[in-house]
N, C-alpha and C. Protein backbone atom coordinates (compact mmCIF):
# COMPACT_ATOMS: atom_id res chain seq x y z
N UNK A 1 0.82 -1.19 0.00
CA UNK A 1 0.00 0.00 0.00
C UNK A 1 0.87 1.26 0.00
N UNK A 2 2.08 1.03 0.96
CA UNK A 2 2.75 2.29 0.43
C UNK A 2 3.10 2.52 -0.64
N UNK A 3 3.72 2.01 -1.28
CA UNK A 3 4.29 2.04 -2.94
C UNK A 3 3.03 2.69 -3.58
N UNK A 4 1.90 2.20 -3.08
CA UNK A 4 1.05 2.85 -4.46
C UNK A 4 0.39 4.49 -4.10
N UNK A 5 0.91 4.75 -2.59
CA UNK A 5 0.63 6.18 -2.16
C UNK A 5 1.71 6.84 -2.40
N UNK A 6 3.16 6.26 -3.13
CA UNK A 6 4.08 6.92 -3.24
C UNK A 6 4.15 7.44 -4.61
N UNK A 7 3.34 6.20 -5.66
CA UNK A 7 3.37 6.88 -7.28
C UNK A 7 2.22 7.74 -7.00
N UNK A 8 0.91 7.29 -6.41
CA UNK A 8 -0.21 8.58 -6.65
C UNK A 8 1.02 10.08 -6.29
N UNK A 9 1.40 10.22 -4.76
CA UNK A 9 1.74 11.49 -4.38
C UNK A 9 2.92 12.01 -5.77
N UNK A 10 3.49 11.21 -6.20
CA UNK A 10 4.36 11.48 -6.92
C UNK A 10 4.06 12.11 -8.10
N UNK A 11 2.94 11.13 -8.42
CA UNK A 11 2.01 11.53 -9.79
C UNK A 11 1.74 13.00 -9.62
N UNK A 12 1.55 13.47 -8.51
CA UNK A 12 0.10 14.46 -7.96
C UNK A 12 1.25 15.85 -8.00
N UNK A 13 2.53 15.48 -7.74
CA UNK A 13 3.79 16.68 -7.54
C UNK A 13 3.68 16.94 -8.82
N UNK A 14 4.00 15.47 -9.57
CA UNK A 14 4.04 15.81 -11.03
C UNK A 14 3.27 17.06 -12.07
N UNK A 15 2.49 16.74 -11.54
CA UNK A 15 1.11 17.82 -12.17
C UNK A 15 0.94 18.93 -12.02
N UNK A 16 0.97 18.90 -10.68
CA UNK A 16 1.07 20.53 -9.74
C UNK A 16 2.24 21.25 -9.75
N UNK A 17 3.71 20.86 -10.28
CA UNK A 17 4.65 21.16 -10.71
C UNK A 17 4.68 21.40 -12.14
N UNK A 18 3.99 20.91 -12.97
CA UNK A 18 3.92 21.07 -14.62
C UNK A 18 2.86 22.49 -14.90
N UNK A 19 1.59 22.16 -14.29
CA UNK A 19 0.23 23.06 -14.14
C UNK A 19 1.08 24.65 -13.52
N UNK A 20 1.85 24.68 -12.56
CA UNK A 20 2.27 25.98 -12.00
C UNK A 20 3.24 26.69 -12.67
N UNK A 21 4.09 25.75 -13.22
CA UNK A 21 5.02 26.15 -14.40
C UNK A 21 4.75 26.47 -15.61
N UNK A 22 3.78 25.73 -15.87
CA UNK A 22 2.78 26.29 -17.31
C UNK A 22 2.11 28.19 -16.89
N UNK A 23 1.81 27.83 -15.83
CA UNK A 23 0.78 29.18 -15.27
C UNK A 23 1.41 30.50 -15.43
N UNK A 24 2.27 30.23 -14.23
CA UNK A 24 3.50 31.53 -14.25
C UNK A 24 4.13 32.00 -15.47
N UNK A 25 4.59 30.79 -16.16
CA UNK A 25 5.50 31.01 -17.09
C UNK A 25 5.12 31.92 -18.26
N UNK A 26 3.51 31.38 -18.76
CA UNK A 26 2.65 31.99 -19.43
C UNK A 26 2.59 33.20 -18.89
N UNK A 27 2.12 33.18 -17.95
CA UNK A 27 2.08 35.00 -17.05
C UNK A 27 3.09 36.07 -17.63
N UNK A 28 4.42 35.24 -16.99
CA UNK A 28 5.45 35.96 -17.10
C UNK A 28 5.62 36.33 -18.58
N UNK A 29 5.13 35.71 -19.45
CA UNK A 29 5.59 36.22 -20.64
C UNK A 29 4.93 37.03 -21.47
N UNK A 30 3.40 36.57 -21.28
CA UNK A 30 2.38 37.72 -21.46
C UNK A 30 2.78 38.82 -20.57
N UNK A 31 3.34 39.46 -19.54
CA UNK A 31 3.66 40.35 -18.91
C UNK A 31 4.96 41.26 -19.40
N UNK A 32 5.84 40.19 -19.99
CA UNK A 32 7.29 41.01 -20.55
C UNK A 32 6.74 41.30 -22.04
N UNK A 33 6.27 40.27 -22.80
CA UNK A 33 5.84 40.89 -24.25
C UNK A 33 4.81 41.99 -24.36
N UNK A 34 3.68 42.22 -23.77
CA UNK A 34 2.42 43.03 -24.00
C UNK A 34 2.90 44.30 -23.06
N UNK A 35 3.03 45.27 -23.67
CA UNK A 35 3.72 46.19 -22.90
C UNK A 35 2.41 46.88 -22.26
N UNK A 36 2.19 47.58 -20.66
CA UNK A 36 1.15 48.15 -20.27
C UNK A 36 0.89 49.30 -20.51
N UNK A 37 2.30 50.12 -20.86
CA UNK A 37 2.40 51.71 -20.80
C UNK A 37 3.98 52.20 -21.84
N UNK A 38 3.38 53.17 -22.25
CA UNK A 38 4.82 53.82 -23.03
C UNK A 38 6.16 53.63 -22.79
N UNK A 39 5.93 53.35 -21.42
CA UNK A 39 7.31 53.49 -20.61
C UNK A 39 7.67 52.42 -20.61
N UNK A 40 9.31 52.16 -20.95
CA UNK A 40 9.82 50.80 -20.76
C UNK A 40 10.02 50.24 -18.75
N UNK A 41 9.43 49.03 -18.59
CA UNK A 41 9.95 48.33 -17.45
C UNK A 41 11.16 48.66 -16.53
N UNK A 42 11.22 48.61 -15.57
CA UNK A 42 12.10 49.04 -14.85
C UNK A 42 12.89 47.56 -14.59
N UNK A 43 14.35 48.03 -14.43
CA UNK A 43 15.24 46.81 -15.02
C UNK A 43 14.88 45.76 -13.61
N UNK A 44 14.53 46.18 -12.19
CA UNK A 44 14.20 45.14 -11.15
C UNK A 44 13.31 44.22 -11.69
N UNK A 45 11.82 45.11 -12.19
CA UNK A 45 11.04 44.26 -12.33
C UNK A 45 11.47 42.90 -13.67
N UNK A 46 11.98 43.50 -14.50
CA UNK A 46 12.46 42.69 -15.26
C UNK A 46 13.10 41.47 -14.81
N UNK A 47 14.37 41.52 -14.06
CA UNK A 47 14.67 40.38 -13.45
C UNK A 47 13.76 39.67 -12.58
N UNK A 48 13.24 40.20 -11.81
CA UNK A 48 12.34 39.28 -11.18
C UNK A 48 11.12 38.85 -11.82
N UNK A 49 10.88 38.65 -12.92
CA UNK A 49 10.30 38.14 -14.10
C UNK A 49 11.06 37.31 -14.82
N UNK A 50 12.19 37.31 -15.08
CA UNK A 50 12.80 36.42 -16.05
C UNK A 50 13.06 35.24 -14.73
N UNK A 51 13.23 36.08 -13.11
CA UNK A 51 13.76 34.68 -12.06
C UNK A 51 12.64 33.74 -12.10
N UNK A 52 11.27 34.55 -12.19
CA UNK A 52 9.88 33.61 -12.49
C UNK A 52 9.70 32.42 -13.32
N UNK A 53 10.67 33.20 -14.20
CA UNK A 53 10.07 32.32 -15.92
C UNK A 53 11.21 31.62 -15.59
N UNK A 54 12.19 31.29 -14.99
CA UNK A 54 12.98 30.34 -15.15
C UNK A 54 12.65 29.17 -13.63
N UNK A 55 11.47 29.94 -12.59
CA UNK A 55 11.46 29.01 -12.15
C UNK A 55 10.40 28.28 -12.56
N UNK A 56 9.67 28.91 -13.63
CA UNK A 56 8.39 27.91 -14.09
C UNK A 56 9.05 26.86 -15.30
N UNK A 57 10.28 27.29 -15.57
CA UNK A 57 10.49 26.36 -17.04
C UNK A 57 11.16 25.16 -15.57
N UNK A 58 11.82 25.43 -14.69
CA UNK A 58 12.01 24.17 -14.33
C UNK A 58 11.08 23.44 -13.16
N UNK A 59 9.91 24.40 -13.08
CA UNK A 59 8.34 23.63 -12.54
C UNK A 59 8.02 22.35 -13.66
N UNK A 60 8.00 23.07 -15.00
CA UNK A 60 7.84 22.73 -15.98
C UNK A 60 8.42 21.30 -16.27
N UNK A 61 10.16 21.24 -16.19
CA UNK A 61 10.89 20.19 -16.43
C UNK A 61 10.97 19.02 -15.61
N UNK A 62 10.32 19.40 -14.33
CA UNK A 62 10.43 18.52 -13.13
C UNK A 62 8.88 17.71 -13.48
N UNK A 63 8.24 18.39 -13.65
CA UNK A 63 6.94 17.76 -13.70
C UNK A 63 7.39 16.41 -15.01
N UNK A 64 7.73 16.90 -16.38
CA UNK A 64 7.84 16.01 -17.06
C UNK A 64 9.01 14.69 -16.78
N UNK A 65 9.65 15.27 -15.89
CA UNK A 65 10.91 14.04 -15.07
C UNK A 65 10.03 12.94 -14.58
N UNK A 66 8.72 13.67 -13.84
CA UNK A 66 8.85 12.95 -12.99
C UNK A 66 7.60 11.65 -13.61
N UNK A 67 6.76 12.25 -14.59
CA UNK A 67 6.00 11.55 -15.75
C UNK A 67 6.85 10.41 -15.99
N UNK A 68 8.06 10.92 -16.82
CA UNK A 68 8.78 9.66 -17.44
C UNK A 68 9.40 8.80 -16.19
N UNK A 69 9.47 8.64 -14.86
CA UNK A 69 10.05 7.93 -14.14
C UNK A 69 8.93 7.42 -13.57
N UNK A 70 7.48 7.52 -13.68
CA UNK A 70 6.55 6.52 -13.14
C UNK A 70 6.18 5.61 -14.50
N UNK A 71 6.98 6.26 -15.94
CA UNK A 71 6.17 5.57 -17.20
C UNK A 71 7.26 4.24 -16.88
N UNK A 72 8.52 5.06 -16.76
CA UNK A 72 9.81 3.56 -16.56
C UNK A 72 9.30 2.82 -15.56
N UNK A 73 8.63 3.12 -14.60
CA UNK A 73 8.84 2.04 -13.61
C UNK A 73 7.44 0.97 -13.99
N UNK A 74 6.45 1.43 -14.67
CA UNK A 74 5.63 0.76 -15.21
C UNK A 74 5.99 -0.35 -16.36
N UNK A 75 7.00 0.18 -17.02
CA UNK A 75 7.72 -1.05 -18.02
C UNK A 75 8.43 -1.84 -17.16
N UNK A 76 8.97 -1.52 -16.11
CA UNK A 76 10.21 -1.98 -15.37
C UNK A 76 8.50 -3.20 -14.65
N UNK A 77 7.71 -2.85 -14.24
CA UNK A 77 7.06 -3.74 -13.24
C UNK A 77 6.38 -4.43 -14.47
N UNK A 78 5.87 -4.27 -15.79
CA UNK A 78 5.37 -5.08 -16.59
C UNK A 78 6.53 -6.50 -17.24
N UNK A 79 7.45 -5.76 -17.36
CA UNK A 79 8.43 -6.70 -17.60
C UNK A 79 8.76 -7.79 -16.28
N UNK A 80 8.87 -7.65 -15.35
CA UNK A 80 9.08 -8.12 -14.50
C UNK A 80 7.66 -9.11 -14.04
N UNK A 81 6.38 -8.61 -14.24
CA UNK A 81 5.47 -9.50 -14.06
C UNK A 81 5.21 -10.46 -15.29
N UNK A 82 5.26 -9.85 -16.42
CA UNK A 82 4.81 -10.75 -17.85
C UNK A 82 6.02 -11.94 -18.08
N UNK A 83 7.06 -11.04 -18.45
CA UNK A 83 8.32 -12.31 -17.96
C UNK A 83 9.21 -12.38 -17.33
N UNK A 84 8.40 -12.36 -15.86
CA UNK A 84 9.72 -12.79 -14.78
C UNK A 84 10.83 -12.03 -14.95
N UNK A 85 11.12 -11.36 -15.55
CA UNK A 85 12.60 -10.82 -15.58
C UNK A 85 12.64 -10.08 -14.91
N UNK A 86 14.13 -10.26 -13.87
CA UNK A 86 14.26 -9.58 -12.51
C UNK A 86 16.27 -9.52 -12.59
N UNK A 87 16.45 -9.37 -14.05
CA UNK A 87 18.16 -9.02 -14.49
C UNK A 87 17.75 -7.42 -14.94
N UNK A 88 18.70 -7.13 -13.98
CA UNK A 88 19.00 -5.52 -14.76
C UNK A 88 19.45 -5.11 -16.25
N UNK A 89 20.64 -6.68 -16.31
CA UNK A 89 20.87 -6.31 -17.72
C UNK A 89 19.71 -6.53 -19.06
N UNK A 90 19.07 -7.65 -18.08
CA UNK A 90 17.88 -8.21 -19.44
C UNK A 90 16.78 -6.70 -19.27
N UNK A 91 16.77 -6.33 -18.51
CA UNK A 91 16.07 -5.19 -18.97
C UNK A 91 16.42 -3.55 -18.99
N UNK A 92 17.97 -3.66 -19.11
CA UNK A 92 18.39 -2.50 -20.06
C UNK A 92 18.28 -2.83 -21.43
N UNK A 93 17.99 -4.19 -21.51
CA UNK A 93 18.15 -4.49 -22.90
C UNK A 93 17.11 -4.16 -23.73
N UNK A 94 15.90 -4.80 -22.27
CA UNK A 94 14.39 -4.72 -23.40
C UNK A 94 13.86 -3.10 -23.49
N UNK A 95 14.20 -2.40 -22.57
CA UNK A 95 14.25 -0.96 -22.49
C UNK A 95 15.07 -0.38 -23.12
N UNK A 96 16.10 -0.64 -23.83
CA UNK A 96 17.43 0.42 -24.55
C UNK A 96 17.82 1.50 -23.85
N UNK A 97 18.40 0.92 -22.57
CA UNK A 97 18.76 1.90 -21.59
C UNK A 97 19.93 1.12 -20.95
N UNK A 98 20.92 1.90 -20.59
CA UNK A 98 22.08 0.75 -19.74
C UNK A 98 21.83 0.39 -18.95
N UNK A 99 22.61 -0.89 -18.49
CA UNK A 99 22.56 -1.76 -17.01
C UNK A 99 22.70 -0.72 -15.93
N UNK A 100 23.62 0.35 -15.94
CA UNK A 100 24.02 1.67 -14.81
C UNK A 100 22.97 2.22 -14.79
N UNK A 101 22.19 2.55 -15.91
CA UNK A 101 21.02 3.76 -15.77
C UNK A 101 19.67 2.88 -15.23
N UNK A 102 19.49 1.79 -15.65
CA UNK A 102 18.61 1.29 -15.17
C UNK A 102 18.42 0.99 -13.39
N UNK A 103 19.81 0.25 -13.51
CA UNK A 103 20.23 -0.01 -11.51
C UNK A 103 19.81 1.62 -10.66
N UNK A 104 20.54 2.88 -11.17
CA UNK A 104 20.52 3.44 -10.46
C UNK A 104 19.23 4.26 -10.49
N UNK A 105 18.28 4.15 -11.43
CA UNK A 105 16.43 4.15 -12.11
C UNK A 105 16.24 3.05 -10.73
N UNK A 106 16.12 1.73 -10.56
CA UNK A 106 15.71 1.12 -9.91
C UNK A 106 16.01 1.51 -8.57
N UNK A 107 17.19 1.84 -8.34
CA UNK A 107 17.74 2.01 -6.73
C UNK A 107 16.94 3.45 -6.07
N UNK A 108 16.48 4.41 -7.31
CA UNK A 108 16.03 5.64 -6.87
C UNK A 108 14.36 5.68 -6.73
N UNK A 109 13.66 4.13 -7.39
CA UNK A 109 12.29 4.02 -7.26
C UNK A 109 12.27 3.34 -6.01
N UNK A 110 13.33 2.50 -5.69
CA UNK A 110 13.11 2.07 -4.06
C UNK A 110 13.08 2.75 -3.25
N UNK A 111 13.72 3.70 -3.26
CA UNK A 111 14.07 4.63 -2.18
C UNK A 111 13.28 5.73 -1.95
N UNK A 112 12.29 5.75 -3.07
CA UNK A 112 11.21 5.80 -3.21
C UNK A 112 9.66 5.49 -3.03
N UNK A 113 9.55 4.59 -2.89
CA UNK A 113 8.88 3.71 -2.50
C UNK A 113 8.41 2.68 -3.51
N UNK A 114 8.78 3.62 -4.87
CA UNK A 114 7.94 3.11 -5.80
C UNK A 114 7.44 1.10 -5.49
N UNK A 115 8.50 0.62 -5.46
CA UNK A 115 8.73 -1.03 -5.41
C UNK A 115 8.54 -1.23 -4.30
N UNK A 116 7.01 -2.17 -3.81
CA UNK A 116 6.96 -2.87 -2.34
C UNK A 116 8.22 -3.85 -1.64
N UNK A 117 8.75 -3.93 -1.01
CA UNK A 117 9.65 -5.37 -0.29
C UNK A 117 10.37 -5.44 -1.75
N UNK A 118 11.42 -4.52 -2.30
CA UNK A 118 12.17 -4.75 -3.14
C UNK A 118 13.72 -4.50 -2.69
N UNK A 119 14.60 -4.81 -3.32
CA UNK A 119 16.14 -4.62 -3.32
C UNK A 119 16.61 -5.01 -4.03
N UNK A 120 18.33 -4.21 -4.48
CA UNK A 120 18.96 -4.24 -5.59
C UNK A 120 19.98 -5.91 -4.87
N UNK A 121 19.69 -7.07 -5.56
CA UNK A 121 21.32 -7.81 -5.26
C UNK A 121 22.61 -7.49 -6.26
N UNK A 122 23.26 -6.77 -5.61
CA UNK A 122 24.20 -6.26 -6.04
C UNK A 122 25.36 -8.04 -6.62
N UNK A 123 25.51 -8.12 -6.24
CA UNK A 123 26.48 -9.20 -6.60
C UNK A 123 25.74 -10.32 -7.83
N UNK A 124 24.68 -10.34 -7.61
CA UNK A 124 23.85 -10.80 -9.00
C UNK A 124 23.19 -9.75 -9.89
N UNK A 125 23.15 -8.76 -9.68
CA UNK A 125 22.40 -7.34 -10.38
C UNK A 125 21.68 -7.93 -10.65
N UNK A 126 20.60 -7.94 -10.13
CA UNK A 126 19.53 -8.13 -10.32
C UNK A 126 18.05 -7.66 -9.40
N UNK A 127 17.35 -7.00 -9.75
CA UNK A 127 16.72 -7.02 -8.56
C UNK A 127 15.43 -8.29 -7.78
N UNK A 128 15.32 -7.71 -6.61
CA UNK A 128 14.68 -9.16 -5.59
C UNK A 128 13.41 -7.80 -5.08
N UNK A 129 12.44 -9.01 -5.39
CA UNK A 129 11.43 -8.82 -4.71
C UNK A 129 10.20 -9.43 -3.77
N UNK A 130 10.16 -8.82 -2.68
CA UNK A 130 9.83 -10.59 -1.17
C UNK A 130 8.38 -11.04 -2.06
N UNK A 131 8.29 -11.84 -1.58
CA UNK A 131 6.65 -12.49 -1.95
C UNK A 131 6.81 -12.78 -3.50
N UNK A 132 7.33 -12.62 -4.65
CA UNK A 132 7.47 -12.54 -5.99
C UNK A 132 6.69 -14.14 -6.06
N UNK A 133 7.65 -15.25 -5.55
CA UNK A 133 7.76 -16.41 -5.54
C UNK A 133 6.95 -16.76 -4.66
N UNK A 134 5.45 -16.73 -4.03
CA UNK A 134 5.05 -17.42 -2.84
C UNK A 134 4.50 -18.73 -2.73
N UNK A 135 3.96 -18.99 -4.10
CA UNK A 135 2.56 -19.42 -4.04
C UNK A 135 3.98 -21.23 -3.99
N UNK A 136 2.83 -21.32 -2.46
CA UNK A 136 2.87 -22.87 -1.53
C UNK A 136 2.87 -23.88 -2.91
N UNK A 137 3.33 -25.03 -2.33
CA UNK A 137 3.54 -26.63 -3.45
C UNK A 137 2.13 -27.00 -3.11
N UNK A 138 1.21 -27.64 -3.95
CA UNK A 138 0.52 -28.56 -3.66
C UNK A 138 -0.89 -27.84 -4.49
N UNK A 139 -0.89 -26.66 -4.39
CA UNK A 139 -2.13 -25.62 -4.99
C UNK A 139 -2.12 -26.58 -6.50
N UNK A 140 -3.40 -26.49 -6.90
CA UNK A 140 -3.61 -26.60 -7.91
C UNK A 140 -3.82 -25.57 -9.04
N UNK A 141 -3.66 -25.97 -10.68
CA UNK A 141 -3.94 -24.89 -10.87
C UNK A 141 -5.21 -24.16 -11.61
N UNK A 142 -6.24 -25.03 -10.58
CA UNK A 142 -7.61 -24.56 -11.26
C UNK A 142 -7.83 -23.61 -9.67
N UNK A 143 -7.05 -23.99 -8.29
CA UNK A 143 -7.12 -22.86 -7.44
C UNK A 143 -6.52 -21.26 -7.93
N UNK A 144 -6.15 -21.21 -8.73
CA UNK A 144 -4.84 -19.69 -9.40
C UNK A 144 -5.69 -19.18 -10.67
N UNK A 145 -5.80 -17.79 -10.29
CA UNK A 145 -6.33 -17.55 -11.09
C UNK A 145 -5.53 -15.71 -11.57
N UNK A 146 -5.21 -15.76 -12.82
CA UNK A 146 -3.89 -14.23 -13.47
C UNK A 146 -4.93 -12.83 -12.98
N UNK A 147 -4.67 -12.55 -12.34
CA UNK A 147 -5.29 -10.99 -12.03
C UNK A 147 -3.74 -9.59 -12.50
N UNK A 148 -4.33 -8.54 -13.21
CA UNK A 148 -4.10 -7.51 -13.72
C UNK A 148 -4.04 -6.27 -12.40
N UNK A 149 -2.71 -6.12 -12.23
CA UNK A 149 -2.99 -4.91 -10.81
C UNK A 149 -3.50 -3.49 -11.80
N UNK A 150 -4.58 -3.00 -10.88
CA UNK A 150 -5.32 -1.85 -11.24
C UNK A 150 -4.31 -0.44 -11.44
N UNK A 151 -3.35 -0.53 -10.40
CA UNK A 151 -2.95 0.39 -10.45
C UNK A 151 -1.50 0.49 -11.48
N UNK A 152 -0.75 -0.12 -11.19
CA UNK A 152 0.17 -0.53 -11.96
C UNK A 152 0.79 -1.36 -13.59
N UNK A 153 -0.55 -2.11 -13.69
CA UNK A 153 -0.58 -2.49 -14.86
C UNK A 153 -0.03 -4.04 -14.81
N UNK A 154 0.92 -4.67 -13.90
CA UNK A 154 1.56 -5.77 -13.44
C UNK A 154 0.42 -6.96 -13.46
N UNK A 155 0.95 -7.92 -14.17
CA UNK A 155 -0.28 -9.36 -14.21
C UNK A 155 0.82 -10.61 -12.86
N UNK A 156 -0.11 -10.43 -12.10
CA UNK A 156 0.45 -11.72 -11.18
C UNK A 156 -0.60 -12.89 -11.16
N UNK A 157 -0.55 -13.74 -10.37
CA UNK A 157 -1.27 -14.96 -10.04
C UNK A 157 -1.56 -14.86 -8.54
N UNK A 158 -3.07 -15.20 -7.91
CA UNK A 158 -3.24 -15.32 -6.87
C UNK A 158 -4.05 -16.49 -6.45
N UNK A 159 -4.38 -16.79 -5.51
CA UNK A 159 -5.13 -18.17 -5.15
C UNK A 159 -6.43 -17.72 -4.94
N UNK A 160 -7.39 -18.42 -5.26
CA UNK A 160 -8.81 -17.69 -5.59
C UNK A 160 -9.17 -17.47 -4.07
N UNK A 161 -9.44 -16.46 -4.28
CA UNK A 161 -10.28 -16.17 -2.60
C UNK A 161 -9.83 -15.38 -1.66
N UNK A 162 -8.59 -15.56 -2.42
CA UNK A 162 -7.42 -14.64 -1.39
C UNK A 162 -7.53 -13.11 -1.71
N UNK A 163 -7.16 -12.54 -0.68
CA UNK A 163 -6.77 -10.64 -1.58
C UNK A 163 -4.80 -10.70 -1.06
N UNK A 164 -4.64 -10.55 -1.82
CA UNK A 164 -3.03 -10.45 -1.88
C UNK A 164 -2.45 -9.02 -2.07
N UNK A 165 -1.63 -8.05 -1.69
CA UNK A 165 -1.09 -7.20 -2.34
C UNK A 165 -0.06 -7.03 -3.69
N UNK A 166 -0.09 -6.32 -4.27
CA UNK A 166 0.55 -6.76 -5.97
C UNK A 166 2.16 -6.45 -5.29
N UNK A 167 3.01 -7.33 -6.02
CA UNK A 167 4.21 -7.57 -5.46
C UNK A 167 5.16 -6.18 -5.82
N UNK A 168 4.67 -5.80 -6.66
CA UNK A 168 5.19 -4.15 -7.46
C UNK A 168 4.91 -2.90 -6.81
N UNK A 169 3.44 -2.90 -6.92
CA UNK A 169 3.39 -1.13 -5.94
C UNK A 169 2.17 -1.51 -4.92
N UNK A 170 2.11 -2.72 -4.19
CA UNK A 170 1.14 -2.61 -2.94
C UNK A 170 -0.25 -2.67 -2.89
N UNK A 171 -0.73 -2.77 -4.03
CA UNK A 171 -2.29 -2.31 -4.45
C UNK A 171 -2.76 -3.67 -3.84
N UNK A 172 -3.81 -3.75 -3.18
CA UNK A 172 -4.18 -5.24 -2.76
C UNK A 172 -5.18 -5.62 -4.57
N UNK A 173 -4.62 -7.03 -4.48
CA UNK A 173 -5.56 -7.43 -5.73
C UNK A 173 -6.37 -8.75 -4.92
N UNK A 174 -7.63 -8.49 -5.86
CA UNK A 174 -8.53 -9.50 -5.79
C UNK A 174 -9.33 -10.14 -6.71
């Protein structure tokens, strides 16, 4: 459950960081181009208009950072649920992104929250995640049935009847 209050809040910065940077920025520029009066601007106000517009272009840039690092971690948890793959390198591969950029992508969504009961094994690069592997010997498999996490997009297997949390971002599935 935390993981999945960590992409909503994250999501939610995202927006409100893009939306405020859009706002201002627009402001600011409708304000320096459309002149009010004959008289040119006084050079203060000027700077503290251009300090505006540069803090909305990087309201702006943060918001879209932070878009593309919940879109990665959604490939990163689809890959990892559809086929098992839990190698960093196998999925710099399927991503076209390096083994470094990916590890340190993964090490910064943990720390994050993004990933429930996750960790990097460094000596296998690979990452581990608790519960991935649970399901007991003996289940059959007309008891298992593939459920789709709502929030995340991740397809796991659960035992009918059960509510389980999704092994990726916490969402209980049922």
């Amino acid at each position: 459950m935390r993981s999945k209050v960590a992409i909503v809040s994250s999501a939610i910065k995202g927006k409100i960081s893009s939306i405020m940077g859009y706002f201002w920025g627009i402001l600011m520029l409708l304000v320096l181009i459309v002149p009010t009066e004959s008289q040119p601007a006084e050079p203060d106000l000027i700077i503290t208009m251009l300090v505006i517009l540069a803090i909305s272009v990087y309201g702006v840039i943060n918001g879209l950072r932070i878009k593309r690092r919940i879109s990665r971690f959604k490939k990163y948890a689809a890959l990892i649920s559809s086929q098992n793959m839990t190698s960093i390198e196998a999925m710099a591969a399927a991503t076209g992104k390096t083994a470094d950029f990916v590890k340190k992508d993964l090490e910064e969504m943990i720390r994050k929250h993004f990933f429930a009961g996750a960790a990097i094994h460094h000596a296998a690069n690979e990452l581990v995640i608790r519960g991935l592997d649970s399901f007991a010997s003996g289940i059959s498999p007309e008891q298992v049935k593939a459920v789709t996490c709502k929030s995340c997009g991740a397809s796991d297997k659960v035992i009918i009847g059960q509510v389980v949390q999704c092994p990726y971002c916490g969402t209980y599935l049922d």
